[in-house]
C-alpha atoms as a PDB file:
ATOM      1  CA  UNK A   1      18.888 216.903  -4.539  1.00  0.00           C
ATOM      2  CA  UNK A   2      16.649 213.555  -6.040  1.00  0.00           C
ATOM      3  CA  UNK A   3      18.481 211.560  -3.967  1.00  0.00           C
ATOM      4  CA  UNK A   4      16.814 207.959  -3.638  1.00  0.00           C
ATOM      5  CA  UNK A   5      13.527 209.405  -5.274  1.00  0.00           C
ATOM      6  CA  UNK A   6      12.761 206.599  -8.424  1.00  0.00           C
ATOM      7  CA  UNK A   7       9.874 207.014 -11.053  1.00  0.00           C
ATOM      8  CA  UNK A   8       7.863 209.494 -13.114  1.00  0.00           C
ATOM      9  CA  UNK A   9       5.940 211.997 -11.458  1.00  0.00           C
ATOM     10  CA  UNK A  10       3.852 212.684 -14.885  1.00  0.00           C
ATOM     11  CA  UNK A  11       3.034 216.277 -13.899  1.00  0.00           C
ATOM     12  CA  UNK A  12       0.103 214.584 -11.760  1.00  0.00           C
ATOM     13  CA  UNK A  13      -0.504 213.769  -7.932  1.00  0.00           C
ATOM     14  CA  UNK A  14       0.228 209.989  -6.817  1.00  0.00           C
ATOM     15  CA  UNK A  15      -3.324 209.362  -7.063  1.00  0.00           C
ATOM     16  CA  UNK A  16      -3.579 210.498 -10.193  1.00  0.00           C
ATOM     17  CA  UNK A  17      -0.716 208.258 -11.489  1.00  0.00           C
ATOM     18  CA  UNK A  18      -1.757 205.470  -9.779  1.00  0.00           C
ATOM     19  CA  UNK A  19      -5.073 205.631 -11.340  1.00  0.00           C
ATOM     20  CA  UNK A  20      -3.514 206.111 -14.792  1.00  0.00           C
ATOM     21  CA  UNK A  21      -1.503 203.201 -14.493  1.00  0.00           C
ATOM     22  CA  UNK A  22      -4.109 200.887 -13.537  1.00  0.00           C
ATOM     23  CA  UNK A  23      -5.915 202.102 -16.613  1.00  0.00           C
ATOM     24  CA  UNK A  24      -2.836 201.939 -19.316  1.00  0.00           C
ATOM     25  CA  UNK A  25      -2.886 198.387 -17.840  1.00  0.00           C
ATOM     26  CA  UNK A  26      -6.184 197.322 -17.947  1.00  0.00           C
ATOM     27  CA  UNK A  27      -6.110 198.387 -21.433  1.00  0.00           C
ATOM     28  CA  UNK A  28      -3.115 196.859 -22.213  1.00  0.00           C
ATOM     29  CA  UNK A  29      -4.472 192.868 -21.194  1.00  0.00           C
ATOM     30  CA  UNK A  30      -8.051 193.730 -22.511  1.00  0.00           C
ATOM     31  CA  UNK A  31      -6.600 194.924 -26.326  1.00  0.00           C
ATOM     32  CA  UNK A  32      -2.977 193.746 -26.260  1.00  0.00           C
ATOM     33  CA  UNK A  33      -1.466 196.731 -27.847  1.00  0.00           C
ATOM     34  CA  UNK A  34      -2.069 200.469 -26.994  1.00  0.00           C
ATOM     35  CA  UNK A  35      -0.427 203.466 -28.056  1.00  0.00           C
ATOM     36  CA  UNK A  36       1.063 206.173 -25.349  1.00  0.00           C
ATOM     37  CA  UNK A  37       3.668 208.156 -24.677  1.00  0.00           C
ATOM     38  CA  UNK A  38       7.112 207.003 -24.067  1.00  0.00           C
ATOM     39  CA  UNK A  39       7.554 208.274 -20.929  1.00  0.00           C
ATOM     40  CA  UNK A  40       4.170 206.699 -19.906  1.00  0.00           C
ATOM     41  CA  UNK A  41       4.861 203.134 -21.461  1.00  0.00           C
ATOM     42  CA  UNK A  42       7.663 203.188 -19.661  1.00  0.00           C
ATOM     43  CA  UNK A  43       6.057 203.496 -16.214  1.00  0.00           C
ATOM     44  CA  UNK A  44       3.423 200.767 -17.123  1.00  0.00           C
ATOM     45  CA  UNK A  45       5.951 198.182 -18.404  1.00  0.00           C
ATOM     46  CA  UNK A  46       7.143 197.219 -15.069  1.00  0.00           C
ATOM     47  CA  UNK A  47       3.880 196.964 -13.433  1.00  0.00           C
ATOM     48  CA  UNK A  48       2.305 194.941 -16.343  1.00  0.00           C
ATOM     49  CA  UNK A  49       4.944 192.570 -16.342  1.00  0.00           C
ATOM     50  CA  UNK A  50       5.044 191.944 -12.409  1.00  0.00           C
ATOM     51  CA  UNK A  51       1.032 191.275 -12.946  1.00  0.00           C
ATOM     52  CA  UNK A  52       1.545 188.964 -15.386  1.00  0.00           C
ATOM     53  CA  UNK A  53       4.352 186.919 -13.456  1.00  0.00           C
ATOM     54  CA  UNK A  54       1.954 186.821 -10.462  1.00  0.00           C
ATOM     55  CA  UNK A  55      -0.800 185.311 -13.210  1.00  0.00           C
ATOM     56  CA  UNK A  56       2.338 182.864 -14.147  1.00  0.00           C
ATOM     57  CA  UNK A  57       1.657 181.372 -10.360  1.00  0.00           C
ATOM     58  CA  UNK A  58      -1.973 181.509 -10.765  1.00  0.00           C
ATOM     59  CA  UNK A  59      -3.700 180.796  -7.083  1.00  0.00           C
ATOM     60  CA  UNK A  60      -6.131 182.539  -5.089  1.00  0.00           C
ATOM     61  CA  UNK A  61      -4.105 184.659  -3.337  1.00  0.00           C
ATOM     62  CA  UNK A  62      -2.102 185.864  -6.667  1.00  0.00           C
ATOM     63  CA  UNK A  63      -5.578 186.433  -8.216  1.00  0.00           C
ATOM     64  CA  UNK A  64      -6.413 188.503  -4.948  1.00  0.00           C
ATOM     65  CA  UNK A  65      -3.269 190.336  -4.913  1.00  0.00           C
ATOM     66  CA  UNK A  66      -3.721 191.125  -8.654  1.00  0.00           C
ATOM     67  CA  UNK A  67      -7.274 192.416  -7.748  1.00  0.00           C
ATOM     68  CA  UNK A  68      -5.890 194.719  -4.996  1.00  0.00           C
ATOM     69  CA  UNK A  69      -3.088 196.059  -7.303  1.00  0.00           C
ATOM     70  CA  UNK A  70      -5.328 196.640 -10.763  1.00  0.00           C
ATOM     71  CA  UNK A  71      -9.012 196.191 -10.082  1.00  0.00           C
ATOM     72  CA  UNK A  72     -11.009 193.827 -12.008  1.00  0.00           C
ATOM     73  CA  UNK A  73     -12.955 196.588 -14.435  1.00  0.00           C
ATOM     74  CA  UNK A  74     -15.273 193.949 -17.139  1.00  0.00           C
ATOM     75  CA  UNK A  75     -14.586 193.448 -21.156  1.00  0.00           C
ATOM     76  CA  UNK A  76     -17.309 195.201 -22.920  1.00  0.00           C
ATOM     77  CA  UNK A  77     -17.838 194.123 -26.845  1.00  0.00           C
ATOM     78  CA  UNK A  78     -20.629 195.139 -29.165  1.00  0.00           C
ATOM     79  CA  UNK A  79     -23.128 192.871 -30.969  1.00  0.00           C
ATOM     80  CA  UNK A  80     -25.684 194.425 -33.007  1.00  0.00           C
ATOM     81  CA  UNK A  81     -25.016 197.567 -31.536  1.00  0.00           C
ATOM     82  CA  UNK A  82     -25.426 196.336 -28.225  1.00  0.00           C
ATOM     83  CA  UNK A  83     -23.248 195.985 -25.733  1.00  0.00           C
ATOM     84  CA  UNK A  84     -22.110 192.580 -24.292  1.00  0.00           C
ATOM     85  CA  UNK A  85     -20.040 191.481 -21.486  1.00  0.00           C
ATOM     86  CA  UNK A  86     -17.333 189.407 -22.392  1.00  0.00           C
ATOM     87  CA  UNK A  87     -15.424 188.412 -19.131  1.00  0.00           C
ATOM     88  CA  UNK A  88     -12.926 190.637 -16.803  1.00  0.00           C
ATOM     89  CA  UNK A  89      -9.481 191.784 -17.029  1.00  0.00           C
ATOM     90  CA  UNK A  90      -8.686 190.307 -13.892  1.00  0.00           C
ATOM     91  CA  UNK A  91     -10.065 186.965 -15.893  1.00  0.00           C
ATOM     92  CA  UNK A  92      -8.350 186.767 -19.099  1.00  0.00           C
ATOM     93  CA  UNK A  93      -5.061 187.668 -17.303  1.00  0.00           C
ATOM     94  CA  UNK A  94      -5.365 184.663 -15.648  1.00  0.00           C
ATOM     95  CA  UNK A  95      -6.919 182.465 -18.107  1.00  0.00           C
ATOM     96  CA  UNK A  96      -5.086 183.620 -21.335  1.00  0.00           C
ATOM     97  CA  UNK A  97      -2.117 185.539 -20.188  1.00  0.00           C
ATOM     98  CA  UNK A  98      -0.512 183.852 -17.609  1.00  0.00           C
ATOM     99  CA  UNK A  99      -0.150 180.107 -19.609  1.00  0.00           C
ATOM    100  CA  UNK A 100       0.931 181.507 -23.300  1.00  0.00           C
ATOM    101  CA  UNK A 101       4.094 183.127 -21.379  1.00  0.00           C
ATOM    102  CA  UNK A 102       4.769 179.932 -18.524  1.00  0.00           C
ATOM    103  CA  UNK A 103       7.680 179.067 -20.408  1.00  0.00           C
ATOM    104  CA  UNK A 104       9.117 182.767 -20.933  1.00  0.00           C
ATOM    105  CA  UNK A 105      11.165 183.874 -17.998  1.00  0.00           C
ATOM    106  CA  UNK A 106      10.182 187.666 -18.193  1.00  0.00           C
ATOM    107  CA  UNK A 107      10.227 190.398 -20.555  1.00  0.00           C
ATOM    108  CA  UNK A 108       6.526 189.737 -21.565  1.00  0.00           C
ATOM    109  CA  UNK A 109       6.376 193.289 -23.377  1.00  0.00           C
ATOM    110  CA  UNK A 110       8.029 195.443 -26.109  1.00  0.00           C
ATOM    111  CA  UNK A 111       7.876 199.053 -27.097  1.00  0.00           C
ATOM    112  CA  UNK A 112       8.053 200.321 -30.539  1.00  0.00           C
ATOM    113  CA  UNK A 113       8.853 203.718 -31.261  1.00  0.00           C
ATOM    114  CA  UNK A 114       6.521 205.477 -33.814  1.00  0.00           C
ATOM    115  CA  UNK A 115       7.455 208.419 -36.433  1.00  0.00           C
ATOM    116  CA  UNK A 116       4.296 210.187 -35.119  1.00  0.00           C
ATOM    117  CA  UNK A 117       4.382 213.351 -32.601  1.00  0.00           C
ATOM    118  CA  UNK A 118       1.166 213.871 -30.337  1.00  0.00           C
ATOM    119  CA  UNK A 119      -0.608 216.891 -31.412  1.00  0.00           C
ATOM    120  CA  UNK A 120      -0.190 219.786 -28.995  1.00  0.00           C
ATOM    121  CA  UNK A 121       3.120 218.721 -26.738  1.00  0.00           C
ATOM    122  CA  UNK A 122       4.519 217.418 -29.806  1.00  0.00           C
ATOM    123  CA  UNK A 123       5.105 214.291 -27.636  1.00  0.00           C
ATOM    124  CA  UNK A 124       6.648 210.918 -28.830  1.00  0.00           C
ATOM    125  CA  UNK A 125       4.270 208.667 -29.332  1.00  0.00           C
ATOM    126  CA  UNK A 126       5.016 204.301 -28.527  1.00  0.00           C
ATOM    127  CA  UNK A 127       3.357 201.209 -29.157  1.00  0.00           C
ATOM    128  CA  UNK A 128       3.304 199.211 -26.122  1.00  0.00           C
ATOM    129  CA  UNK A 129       2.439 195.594 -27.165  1.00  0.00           C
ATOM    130  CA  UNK A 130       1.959 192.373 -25.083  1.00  0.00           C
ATOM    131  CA  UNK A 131       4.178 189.422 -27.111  1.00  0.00           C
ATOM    132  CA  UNK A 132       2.806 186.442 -28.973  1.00  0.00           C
ATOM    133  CA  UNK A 133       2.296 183.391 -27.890  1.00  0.00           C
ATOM    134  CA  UNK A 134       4.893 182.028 -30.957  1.00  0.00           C
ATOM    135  CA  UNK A 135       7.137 184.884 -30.276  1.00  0.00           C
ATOM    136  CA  UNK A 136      10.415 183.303 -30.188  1.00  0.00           C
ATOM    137  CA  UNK A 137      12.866 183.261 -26.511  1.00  0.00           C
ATOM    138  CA  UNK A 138      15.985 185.811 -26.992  1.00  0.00           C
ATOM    139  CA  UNK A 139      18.912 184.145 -27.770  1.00  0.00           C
ATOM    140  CA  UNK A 140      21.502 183.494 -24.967  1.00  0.00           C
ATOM    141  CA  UNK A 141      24.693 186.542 -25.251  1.00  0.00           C
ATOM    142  CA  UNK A 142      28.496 184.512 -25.463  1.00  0.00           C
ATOM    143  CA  UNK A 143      30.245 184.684 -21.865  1.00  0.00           C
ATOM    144  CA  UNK A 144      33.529 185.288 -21.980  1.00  0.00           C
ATOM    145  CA  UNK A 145      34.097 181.774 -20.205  1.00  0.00           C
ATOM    146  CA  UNK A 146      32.336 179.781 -23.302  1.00  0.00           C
ATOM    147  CA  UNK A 147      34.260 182.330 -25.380  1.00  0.00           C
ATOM    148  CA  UNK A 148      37.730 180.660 -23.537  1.00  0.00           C
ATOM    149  CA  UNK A 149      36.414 177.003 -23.351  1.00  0.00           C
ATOM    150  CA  UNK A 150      35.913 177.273 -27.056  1.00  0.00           C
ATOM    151  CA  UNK A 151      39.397 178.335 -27.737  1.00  0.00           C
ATOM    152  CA  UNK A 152      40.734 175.344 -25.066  1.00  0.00           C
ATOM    153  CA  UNK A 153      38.677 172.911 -27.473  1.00  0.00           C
ATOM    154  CA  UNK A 154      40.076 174.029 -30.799  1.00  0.00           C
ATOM    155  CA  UNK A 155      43.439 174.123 -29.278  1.00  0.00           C
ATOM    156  CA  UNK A 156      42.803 170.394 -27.938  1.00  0.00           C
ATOM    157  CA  UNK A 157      41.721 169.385 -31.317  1.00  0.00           C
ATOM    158  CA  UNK A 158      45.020 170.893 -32.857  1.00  0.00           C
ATOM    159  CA  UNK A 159      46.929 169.114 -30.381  1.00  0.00           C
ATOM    160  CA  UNK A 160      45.216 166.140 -31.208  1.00  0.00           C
ATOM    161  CA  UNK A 161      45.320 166.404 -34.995  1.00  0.00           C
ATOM    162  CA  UNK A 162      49.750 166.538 -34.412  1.00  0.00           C
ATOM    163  CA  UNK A 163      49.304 163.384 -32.804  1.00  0.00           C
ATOM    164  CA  UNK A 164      47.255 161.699 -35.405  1.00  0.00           C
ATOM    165  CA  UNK A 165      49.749 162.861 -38.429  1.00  0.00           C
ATOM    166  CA  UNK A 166      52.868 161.537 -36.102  1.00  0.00           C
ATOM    167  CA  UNK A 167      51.361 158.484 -35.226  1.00  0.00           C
ATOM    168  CA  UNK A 168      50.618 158.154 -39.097  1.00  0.00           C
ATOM    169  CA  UNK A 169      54.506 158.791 -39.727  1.00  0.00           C
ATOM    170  CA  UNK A 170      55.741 156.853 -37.572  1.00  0.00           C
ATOM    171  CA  UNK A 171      53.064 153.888 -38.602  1.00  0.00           C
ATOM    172  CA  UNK A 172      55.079 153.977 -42.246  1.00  0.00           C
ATOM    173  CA  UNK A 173      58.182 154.461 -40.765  1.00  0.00           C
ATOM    174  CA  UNK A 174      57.875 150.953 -39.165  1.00  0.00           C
ATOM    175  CA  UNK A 175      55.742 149.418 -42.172  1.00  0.00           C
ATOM    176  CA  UNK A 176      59.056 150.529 -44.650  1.00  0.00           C
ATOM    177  CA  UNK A 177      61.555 148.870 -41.943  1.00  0.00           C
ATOM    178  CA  UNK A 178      59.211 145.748 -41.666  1.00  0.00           C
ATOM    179  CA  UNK A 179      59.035 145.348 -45.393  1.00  0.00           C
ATOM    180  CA  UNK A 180      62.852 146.169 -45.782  1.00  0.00           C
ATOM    181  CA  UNK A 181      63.216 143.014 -43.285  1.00  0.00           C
ATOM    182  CA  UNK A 182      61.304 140.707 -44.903  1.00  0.00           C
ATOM    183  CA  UNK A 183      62.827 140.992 -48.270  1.00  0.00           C
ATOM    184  CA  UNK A 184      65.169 137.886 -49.614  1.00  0.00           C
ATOM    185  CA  UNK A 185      68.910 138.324 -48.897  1.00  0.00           C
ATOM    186  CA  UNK A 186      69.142 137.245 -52.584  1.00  0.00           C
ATOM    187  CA  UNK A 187      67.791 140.163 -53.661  1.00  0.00           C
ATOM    188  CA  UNK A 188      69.589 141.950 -50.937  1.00  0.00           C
ATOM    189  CA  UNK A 189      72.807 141.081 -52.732  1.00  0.00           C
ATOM    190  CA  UNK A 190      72.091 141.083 -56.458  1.00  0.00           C
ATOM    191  CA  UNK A 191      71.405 144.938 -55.207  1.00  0.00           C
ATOM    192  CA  UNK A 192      74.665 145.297 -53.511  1.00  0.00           C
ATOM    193  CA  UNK A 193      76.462 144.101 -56.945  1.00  0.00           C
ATOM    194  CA  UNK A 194      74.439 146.739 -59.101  1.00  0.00           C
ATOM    195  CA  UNK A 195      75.821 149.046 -57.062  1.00  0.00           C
ATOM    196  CA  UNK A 196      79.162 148.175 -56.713  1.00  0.00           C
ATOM    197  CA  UNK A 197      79.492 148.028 -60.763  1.00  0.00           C
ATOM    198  CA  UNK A 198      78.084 151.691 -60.850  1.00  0.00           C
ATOM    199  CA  UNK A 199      80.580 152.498 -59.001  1.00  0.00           C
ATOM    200  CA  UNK A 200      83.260 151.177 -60.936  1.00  0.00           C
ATOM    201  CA  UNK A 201      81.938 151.852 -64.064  1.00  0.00           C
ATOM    202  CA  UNK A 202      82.049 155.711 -62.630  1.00  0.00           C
ATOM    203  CA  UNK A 203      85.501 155.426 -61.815  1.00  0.00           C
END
């Protein structure tokens, strides 16, 4: 049984895997975006992303511990055909990496499946990207608690919006007495007649 036995074993020895991941990873800070196989992308995600929350700190002894996990292999471009040394890996995680995601609280990485199928295996092949800096943050999933205080507030506002049209009635309930009071008896009586001949005249 594989009980209590977590990762891939890649069809390679633990060396082996441990020295492909350190490479996947280098390559992933140096370029940004590689492609790989699924299964592989999803070994490196983790460990990319616990590198780059250790750059997030960014002190000598994260920088050291960084070292010890990845190595610290240099950035090689090409000017005029020749090549030119352009930093570390070890470097730009630290210098570029580690402030454009200070305000993202993980998930530094994404994986984008590709319609393409490797040659030979016919494996499935993934884009394993490192985010932008103006990527936006993921927005926040409805709890059920906000789900019930909304429903408490929309009842409260019902509740409140009886009140207000009862208030209201009563309001003209008292304005019609009010007015009713301060009319003249005069009229008061030259009312009481006009009715009083109605009824006669209906008789």
């Amino acid at each position: 049984m594989r009980h209590r036995v977590a990762g891939r074993r890649l069809s390679r020895t633990s060396a082996h895997r441990r020295a492909l991941r350190r490479n996947l990873a280098q390559s992933l800070i140096e370029h940004e975006t590689i492609s790989t196989t699924i299964e592989k992308a999803k070994e490196v995600k983790p460990f990319v992303e616990k590198l780059i929350t250790l750059a997030k700190k960014g002190k000598l002894q994260h920088r050291r511990h960084v070292i010890a996990l990845l190595g610290n292999r240099n950035i090689v471009g090409f000017e005029d055909g020749e090549p030119v040394r352009k930093g570390t890996v070890v470097s730009k995680l630290f210098s570029e990496l580690g402030p454009r995601y200070l305000d993202r609280p993980g998930g530094y990485t994404r994986i984008v499946r590709l319609s393409l199928r490797r040659l030979g295996d016919n494996g499935e092949l993934v884009l394993l990207q490192l985010l932008g800096a103006d990527e936006p943050l993921k927005k926040e999933r409805r709890t059920p608690g906000r789900r019930r205080s909304r429903k408490k507030a929309k009842a409260q506002a019902d509740v409140a919006a009886s009140t207000e049209t009862t208030a209201a009635a009563e309001e003209q309930a008292t304005d019609s007495v009010a007015q009713a009071e301060q009319e003249p008896p005069e009229k008061i009586a030259e009312e009481g007649e006009t009715t009083e001949q109605q009824e006669e005249e209906s008789k």
